[in-house]
PDB file of N, CA and C in Angstrom:
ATOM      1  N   UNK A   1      20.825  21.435  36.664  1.00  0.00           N
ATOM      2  CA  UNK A   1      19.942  20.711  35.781  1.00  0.00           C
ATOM      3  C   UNK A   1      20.101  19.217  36.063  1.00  0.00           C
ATOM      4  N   UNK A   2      19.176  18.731  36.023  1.00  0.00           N
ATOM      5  CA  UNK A   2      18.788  16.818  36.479  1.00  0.00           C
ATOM      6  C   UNK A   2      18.364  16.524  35.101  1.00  0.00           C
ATOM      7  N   UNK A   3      19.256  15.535  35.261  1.00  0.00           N
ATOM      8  CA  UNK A   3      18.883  14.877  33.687  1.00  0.00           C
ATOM      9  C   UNK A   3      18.799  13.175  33.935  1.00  0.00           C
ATOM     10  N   UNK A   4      17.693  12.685  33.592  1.00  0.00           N
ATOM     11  CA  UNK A   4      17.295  11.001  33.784  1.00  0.00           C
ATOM     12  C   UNK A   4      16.600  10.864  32.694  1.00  0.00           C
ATOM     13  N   UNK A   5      17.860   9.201  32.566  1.00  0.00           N
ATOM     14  CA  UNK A   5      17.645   8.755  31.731  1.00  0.00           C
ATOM     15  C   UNK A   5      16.843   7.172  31.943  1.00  0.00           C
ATOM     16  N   UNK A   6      16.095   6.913  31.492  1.00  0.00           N
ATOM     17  CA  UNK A   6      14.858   5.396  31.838  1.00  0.00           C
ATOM     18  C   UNK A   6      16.124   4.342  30.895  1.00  0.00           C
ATOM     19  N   UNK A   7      16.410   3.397  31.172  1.00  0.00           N
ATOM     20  CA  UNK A   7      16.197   2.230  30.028  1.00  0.00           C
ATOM     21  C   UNK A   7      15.030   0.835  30.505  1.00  0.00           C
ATOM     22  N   UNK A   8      14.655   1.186  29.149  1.00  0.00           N
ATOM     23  CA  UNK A   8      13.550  -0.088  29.103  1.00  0.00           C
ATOM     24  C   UNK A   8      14.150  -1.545  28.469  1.00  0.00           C
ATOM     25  N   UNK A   9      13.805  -2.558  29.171  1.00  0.00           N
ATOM     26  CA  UNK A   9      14.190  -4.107  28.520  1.00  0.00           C
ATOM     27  C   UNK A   9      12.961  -4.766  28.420  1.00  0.00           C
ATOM     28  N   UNK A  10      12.783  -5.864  27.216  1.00  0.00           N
ATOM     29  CA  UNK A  10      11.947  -6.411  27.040  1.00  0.00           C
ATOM     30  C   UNK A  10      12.905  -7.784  26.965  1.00  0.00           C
ATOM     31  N   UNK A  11      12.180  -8.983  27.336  1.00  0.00           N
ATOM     32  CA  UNK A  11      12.448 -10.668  26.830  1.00  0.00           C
ATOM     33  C   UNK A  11      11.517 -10.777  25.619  1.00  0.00           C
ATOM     34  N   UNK A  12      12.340 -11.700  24.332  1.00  0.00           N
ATOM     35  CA  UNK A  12      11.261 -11.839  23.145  1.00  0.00           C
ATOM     36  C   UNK A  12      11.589 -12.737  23.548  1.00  0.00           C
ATOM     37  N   UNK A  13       9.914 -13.713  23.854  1.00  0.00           N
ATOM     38  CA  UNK A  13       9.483 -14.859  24.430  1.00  0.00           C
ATOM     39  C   UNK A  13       9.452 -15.639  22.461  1.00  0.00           C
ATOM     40  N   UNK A  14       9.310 -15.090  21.626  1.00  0.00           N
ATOM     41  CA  UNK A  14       8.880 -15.670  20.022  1.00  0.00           C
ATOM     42  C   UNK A  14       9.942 -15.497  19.554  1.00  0.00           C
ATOM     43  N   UNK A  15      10.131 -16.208  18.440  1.00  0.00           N
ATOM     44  CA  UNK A  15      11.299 -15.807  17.470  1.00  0.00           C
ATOM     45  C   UNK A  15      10.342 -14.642  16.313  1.00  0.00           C
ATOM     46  N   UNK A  16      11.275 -14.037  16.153  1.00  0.00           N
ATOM     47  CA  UNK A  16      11.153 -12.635  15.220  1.00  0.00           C
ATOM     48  C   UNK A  16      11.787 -12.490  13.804  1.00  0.00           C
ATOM     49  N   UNK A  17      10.802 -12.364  12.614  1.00  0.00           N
ATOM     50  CA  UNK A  17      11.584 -12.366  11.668  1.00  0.00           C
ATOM     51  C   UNK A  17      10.688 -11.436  10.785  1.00  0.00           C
ATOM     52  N   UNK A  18      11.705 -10.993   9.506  1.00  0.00           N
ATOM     53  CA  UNK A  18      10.875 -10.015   8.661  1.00  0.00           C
ATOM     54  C   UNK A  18      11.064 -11.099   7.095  1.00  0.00           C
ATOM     55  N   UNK A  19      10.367 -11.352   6.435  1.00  0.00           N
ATOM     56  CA  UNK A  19      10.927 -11.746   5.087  1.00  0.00           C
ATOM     57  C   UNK A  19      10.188 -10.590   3.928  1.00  0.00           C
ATOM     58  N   UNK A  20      10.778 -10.568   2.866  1.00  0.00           N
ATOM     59  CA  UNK A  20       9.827  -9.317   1.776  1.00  0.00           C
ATOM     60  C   UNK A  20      10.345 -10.296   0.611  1.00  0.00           C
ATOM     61  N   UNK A  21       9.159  -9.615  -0.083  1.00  0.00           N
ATOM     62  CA  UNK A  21       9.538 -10.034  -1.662  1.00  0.00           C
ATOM     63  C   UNK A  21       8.660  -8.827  -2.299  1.00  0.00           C
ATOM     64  N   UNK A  22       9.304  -8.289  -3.951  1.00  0.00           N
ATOM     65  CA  UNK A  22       9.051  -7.978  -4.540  1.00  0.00           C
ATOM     66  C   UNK A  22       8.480  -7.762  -5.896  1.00  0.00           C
ATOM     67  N   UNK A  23       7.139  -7.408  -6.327  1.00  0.00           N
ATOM     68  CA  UNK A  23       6.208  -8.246  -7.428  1.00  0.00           C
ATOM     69  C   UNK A  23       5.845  -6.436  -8.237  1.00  0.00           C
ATOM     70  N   UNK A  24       5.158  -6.763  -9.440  1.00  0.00           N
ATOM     71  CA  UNK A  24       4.556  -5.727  -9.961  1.00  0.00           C
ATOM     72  C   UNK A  24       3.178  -5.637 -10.003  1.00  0.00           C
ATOM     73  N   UNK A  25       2.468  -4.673  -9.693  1.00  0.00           N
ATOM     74  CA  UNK A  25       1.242  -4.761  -9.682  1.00  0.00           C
ATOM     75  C   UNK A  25       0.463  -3.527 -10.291  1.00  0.00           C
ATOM     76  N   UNK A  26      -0.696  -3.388 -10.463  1.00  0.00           N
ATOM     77  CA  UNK A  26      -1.645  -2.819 -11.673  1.00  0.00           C
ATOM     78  C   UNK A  26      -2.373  -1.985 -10.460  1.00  0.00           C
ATOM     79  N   UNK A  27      -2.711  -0.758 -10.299  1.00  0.00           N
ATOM     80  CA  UNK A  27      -3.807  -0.190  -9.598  1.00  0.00           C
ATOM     81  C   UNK A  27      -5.432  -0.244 -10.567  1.00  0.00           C
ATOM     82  N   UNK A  28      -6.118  -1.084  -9.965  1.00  0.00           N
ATOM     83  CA  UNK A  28      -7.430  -0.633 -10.677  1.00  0.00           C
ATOM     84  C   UNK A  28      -8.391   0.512 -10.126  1.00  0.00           C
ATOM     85  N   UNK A  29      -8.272   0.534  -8.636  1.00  0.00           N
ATOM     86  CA  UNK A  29      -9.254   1.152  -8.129  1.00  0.00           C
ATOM     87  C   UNK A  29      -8.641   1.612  -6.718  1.00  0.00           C
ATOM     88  N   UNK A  30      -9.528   2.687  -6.129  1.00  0.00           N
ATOM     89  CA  UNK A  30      -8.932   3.146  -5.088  1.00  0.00           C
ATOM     90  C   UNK A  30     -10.024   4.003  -4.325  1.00  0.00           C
ATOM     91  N   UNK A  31     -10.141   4.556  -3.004  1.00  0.00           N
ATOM     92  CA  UNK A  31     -11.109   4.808  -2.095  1.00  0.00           C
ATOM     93  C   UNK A  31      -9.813   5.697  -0.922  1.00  0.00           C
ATOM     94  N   UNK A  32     -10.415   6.447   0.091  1.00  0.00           N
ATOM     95  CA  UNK A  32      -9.979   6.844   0.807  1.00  0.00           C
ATOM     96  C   UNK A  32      -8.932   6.063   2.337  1.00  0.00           C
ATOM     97  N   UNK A  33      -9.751   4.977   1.565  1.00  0.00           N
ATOM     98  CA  UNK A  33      -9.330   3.980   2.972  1.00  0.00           C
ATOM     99  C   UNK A  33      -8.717   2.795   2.280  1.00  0.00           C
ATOM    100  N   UNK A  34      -8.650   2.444   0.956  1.00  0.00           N
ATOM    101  CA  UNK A  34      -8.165   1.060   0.273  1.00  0.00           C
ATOM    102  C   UNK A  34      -7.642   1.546  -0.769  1.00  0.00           C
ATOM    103  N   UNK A  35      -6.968   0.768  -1.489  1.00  0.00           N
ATOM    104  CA  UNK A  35      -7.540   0.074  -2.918  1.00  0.00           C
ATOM    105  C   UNK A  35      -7.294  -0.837  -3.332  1.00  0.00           C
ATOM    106  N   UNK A  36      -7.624  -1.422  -4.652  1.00  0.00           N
ATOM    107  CA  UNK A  36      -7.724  -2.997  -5.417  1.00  0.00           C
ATOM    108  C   UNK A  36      -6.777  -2.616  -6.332  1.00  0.00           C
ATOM    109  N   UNK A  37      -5.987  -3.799  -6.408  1.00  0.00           N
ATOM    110  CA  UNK A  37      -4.883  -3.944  -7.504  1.00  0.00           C
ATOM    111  C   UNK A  37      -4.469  -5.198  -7.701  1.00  0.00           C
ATOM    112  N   UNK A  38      -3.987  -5.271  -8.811  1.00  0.00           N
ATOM    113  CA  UNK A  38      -4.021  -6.438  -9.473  1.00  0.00           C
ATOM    114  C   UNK A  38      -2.444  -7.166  -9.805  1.00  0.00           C
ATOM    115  N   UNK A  39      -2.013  -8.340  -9.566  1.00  0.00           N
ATOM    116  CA  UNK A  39      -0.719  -8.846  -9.929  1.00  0.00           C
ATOM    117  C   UNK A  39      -0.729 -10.464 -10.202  1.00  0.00           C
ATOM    118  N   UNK A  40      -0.248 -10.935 -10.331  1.00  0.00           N
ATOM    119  CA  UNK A  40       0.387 -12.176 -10.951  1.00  0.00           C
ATOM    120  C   UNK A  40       0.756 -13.159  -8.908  1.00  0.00           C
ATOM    121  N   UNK A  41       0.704 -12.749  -8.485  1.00  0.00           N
ATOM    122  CA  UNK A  41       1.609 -13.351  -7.392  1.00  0.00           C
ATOM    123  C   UNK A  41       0.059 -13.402  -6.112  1.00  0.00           C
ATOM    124  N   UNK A  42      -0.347 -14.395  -5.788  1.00  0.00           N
ATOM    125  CA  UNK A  42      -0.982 -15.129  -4.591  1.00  0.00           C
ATOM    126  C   UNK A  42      -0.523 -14.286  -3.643  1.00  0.00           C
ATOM    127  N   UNK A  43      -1.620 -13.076  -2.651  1.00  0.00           N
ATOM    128  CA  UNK A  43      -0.534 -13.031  -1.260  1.00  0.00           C
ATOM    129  C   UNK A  43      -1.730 -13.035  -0.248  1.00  0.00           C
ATOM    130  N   UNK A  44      -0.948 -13.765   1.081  1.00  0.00           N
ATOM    131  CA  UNK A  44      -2.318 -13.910   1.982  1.00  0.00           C
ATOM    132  C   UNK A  44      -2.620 -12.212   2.637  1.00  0.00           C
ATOM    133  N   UNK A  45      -4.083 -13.229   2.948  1.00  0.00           N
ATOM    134  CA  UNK A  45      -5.135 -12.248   3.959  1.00  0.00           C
ATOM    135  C   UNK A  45      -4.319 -12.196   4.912  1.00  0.00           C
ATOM    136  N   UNK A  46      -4.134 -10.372   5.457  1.00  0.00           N
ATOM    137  CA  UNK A  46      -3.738  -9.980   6.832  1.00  0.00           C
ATOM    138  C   UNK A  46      -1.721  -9.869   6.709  1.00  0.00           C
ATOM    139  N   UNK A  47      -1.259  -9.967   5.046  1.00  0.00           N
ATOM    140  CA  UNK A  47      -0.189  -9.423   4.926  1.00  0.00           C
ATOM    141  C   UNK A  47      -0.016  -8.189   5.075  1.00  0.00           C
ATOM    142  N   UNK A  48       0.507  -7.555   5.572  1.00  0.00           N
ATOM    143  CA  UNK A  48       1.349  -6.134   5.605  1.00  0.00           C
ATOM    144  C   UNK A  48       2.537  -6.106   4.961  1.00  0.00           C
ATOM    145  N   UNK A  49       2.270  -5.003   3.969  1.00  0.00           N
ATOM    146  CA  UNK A  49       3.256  -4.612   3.404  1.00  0.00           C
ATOM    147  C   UNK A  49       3.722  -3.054   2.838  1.00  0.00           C
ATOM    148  N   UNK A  50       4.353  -2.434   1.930  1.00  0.00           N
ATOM    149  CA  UNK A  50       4.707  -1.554   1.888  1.00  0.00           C
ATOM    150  C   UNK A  50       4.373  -1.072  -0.270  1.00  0.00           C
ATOM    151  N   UNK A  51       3.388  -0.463  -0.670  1.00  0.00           N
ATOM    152  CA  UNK A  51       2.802  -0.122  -1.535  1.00  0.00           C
ATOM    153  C   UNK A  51       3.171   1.151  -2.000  1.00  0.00           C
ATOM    154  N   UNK A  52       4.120   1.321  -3.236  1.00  0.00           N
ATOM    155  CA  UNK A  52       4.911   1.856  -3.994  1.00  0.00           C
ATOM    156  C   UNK A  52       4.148   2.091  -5.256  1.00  0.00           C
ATOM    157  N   UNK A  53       3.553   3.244  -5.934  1.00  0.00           N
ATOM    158  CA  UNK A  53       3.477   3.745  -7.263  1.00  0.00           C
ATOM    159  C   UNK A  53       4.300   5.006  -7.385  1.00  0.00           C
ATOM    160  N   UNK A  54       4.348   5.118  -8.981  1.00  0.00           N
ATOM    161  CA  UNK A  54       4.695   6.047  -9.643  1.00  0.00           C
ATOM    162  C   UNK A  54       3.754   6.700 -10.568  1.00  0.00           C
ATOM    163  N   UNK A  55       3.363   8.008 -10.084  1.00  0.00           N
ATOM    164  CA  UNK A  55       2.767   8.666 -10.563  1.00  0.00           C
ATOM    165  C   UNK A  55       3.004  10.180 -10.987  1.00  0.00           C
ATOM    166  N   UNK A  56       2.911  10.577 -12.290  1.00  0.00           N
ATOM    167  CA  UNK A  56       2.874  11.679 -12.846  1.00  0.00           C
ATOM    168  C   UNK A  56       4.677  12.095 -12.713  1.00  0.00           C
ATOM    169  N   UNK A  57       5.167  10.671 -12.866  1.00  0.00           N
ATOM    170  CA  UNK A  57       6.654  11.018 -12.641  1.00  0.00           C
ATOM    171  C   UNK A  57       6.718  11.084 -11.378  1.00  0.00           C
ATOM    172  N   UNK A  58       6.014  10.830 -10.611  1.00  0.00           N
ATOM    173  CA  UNK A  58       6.489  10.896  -8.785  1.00  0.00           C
ATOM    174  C   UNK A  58       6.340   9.924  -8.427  1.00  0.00           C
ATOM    175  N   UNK A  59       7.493   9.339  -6.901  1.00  0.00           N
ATOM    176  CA  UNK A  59       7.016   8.398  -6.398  1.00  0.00           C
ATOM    177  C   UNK A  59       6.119   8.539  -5.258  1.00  0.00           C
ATOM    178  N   UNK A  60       5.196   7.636  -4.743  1.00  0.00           N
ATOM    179  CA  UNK A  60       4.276   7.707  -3.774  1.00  0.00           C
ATOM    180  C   UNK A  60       3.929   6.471  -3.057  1.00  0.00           C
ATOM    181  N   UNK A  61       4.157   6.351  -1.925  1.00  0.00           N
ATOM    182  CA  UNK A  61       4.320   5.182  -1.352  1.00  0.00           C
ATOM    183  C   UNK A  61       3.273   4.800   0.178  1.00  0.00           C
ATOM    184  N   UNK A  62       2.833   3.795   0.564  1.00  0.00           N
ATOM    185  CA  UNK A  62       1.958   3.628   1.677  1.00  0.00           C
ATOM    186  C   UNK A  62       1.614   2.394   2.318  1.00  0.00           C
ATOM    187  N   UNK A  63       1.719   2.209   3.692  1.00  0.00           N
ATOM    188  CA  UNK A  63       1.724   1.019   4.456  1.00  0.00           C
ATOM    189  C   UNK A  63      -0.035   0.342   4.200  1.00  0.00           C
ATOM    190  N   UNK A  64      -0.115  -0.620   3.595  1.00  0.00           N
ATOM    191  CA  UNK A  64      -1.262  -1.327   3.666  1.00  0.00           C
ATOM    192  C   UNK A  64      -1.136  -2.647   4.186  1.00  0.00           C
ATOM    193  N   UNK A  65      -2.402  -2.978   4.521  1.00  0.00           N
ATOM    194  CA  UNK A  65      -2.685  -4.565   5.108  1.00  0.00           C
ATOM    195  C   UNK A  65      -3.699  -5.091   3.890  1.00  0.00           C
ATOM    196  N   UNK A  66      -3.188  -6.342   3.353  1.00  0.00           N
ATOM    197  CA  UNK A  66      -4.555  -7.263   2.705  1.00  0.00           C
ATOM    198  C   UNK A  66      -5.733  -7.863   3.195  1.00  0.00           C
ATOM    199  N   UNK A  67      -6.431  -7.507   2.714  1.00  0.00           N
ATOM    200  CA  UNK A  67      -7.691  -7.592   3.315  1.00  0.00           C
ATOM    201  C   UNK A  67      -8.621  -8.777   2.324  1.00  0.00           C
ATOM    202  N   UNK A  68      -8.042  -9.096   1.242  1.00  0.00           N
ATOM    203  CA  UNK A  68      -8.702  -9.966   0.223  1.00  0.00           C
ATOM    204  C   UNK A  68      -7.884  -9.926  -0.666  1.00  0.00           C
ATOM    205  N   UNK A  69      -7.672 -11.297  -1.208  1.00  0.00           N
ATOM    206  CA  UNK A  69      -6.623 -11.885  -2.607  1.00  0.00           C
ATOM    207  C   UNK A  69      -7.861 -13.100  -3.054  1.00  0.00           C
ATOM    208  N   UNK A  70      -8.221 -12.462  -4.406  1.00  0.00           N
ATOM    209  CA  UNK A  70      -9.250 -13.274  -5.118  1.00  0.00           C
ATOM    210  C   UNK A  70      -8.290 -13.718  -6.212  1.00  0.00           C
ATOM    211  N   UNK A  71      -8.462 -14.902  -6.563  1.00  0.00           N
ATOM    212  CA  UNK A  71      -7.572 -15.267  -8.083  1.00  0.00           C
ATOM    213  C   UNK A  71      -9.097 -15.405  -8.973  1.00  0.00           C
ATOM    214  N   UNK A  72      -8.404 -14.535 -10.170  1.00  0.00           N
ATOM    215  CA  UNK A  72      -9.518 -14.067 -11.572  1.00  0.00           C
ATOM    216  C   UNK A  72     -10.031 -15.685 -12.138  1.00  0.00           C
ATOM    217  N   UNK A  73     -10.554 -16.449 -12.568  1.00  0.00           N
ATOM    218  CA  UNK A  73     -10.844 -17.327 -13.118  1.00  0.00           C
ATOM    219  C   UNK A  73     -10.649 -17.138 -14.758  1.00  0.00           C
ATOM    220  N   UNK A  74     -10.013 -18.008 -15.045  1.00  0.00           N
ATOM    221  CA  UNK A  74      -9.921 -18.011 -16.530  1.00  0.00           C
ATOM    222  C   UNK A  74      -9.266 -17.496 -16.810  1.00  0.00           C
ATOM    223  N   UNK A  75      -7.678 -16.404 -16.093  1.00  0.00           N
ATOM    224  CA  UNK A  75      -6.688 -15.607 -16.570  1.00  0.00           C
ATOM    225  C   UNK A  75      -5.741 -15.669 -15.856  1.00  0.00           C
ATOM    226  N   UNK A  76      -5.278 -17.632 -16.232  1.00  0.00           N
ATOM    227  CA  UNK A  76      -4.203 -17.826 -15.920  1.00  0.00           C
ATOM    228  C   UNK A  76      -3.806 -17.318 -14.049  1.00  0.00           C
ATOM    229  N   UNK A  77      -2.923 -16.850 -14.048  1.00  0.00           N
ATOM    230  CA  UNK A  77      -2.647 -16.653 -12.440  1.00  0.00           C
ATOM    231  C   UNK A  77      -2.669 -15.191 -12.251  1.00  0.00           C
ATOM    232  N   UNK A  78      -3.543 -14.616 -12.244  1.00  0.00           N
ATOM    233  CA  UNK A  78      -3.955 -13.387 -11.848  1.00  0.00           C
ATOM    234  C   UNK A  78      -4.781 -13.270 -10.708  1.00  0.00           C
ATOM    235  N   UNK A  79      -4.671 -12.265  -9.862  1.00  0.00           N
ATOM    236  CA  UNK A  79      -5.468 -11.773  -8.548  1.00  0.00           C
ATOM    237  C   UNK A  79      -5.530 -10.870  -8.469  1.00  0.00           C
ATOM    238  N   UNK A  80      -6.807 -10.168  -7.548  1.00  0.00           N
ATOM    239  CA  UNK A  80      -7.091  -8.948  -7.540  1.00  0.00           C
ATOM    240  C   UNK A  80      -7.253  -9.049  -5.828  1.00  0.00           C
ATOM    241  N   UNK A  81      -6.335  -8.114  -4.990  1.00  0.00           N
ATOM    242  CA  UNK A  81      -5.720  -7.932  -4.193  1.00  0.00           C
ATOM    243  C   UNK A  81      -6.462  -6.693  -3.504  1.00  0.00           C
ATOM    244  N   UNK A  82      -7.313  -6.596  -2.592  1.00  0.00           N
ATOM    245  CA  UNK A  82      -7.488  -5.684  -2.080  1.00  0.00           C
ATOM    246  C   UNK A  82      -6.913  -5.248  -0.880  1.00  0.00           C
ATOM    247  N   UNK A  83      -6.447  -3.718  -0.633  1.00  0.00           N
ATOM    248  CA  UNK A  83      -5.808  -3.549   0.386  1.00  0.00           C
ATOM    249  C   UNK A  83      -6.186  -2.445   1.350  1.00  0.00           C
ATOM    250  N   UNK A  84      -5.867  -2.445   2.551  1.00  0.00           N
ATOM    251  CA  UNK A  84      -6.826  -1.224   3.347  1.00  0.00           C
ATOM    252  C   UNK A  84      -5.045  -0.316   3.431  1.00  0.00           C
ATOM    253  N   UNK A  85      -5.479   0.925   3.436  1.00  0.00           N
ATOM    254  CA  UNK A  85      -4.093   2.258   4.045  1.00  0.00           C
ATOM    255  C   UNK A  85      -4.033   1.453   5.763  1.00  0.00           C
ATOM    256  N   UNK A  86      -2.470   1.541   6.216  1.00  0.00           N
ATOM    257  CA  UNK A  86      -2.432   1.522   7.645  1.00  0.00           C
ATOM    258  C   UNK A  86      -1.877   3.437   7.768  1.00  0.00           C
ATOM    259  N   UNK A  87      -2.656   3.535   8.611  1.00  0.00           N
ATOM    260  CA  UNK A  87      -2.646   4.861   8.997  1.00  0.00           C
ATOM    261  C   UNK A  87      -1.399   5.467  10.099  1.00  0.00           C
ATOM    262  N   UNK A  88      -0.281   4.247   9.789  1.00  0.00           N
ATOM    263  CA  UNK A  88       0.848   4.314  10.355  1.00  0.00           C
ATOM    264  C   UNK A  88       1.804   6.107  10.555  1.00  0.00           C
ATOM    265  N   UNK A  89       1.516   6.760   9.499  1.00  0.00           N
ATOM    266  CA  UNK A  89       1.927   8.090   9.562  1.00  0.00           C
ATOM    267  C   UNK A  89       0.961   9.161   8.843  1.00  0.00           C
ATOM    268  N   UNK A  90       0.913  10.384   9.070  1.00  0.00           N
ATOM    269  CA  UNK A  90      -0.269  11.179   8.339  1.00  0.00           C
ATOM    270  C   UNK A  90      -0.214  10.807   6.869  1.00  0.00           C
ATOM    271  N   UNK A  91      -1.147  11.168   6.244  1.00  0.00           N
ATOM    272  CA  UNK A  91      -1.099  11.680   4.972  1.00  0.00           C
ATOM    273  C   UNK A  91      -0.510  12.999   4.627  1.00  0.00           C
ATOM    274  N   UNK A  92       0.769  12.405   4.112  1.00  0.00           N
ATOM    275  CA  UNK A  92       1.573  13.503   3.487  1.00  0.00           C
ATOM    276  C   UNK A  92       1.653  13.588   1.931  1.00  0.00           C
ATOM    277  N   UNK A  93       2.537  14.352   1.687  1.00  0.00           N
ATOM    278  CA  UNK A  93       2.934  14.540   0.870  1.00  0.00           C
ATOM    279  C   UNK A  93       3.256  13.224  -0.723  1.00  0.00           C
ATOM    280  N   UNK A  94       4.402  12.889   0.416  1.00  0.00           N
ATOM    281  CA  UNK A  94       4.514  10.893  -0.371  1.00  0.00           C
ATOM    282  C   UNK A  94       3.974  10.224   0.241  1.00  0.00           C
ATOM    283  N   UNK A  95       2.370  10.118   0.455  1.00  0.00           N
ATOM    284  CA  UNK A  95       1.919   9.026   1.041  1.00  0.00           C
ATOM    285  C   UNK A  95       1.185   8.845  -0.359  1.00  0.00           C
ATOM    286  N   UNK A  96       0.667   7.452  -1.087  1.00  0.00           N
ATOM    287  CA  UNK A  96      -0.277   7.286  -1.490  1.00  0.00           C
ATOM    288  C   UNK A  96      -2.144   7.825  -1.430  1.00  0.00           C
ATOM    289  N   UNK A  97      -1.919   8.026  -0.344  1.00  0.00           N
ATOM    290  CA  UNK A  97      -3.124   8.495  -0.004  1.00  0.00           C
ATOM    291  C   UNK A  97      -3.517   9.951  -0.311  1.00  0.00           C
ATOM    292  N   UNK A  98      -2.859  10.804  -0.186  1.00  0.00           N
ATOM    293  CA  UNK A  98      -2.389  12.337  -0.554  1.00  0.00           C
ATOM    294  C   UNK A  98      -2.482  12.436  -2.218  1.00  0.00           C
ATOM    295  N   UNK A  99      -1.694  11.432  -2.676  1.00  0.00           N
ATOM    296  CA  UNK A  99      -1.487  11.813  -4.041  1.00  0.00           C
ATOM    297  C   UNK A  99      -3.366  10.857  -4.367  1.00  0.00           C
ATOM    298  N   UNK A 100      -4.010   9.954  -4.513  1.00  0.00           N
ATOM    299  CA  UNK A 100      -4.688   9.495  -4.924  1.00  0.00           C
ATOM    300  C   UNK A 100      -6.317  10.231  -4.872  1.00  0.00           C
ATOM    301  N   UNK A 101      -6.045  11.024  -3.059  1.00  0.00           N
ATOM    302  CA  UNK A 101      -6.934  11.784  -3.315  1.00  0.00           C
ATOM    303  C   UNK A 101      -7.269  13.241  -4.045  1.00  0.00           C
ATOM    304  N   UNK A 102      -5.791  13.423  -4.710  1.00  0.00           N
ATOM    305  CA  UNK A 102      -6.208  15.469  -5.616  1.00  0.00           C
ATOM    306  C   UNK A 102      -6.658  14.393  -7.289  1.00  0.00           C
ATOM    307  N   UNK A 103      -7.411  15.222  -7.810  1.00  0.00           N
ATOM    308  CA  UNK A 103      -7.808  14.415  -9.099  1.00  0.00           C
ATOM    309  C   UNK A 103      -6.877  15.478 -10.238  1.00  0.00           C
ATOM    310  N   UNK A 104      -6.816  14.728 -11.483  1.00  0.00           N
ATOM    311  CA  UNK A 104      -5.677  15.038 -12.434  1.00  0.00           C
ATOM    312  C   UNK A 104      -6.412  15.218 -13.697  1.00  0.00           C
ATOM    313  N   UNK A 105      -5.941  16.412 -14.423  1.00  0.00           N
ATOM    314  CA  UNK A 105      -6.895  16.658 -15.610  1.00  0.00           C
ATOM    315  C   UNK A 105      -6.401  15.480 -16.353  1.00  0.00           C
ATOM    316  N   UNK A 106      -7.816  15.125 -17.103  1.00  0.00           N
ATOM    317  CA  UNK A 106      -6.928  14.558 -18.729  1.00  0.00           C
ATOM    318  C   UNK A 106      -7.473  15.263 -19.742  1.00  0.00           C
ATOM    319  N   UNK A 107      -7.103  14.718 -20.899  1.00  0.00           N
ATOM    320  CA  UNK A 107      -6.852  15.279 -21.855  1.00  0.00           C
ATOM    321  C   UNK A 107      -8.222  16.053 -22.501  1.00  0.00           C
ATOM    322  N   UNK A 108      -9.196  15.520 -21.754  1.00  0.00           N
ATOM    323  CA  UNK A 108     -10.687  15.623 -22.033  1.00  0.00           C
ATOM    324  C   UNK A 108     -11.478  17.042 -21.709  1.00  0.00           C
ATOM    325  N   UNK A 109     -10.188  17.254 -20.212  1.00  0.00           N
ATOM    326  CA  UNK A 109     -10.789  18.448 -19.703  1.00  0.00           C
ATOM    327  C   UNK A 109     -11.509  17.998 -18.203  1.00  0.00           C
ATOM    328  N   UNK A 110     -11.906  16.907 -18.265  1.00  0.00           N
ATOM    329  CA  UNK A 110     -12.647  16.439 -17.213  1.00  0.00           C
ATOM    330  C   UNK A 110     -11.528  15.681 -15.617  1.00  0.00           C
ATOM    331  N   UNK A 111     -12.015  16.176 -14.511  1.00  0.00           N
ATOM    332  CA  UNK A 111     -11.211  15.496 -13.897  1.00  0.00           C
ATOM    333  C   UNK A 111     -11.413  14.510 -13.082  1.00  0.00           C
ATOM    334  N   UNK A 112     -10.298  13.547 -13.518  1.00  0.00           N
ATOM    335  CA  UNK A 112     -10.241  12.007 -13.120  1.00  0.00           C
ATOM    336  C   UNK A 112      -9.021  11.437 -12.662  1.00  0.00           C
ATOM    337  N   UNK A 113      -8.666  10.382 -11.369  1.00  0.00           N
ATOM    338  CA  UNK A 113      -7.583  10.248 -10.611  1.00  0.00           C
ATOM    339  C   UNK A 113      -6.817   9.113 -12.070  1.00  0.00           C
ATOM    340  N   UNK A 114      -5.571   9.490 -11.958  1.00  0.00           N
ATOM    341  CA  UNK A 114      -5.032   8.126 -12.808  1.00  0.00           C
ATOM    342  C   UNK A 114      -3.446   7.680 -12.389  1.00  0.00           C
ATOM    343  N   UNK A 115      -3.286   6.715 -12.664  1.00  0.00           N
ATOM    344  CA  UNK A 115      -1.808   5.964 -12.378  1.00  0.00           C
ATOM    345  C   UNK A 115      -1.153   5.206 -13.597  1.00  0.00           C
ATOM    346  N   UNK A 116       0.132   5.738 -13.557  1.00  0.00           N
ATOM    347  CA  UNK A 116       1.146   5.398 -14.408  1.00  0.00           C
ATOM    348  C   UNK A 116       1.864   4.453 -14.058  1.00  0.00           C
TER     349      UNK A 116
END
C-alpha cells in the first residue's frame, strides 16, 4: 500500500483578524433566504456573522451576511437589520433555516411560524 501525503503552504500577504461582539436582537420577519430583525446596535452592510435563536425551547443557529441596517426614526437607537442565510452548511436540523421553515400551531388552531 502507497500512501501520499500533499502539504499545502500559503504566504498571508494581509494581516488577518476576527473581532465579534455580542447584542440581543428581536426576529420580526423571515423568508427562505433572509430575515429582518431588529436590535439596538448599528452593524454594517456586508457583516458576517453568526445568528442564534431560541425557539420552542430549542436552540437554532445560522451563518448570515447583512445586507441592510436601517435605523427606525423616532425610536431612539433602534435598527432593523436585514440579513441573507449563507448557505455555508445544509439545512439541518439546528440550522435556523430548518426550524423557521416547519410552521407551529398556536393557540388558535391556525398555523403560523413564531419565535421566542
Amino acid at each position: 500500500m502507497i500512501e501520499r501525503a500533499e502539504v499545502l503552504s500559503f504566504t498571508v500577504t494581509e494581516s488577518v483578524g476576527l473581532l465579534t461582539r455580542e447584542f440581543h436582537v428581536r426576529l420580526l420577519n423571515f423568508s427562505p433566504s433572509g430575515c429582518l430583525v431588529e436590535t439596538n446596535t448599528r452593524v454594517d452592510i456586508g457583516t458576517i456573522g453568526f445568528l442564534q435563536f431560541v425557539i420552542d425551547g430549542k436552540e437554532f443557529a445560522d451563518d448570515v451576511q447583512v445586507v441592510r441596517c436601517q435605523h427606525i426614526e423616532g425610536a431612539g437607537s433602534l435598527y432593523h437589520i436585514g440579513a441573507r442565510f449563507l448557505w455555508t452548511e445544509a439545512a439541518t436540523k439546528g440550522t435556523l433555516r430548518r426550524a423557521l421553515e416547519r410552521p407551529v400551531r398556536s393557540n388558535a388552531g391556525s398555523r403560523s411560524p413564531r419565535a421566542v
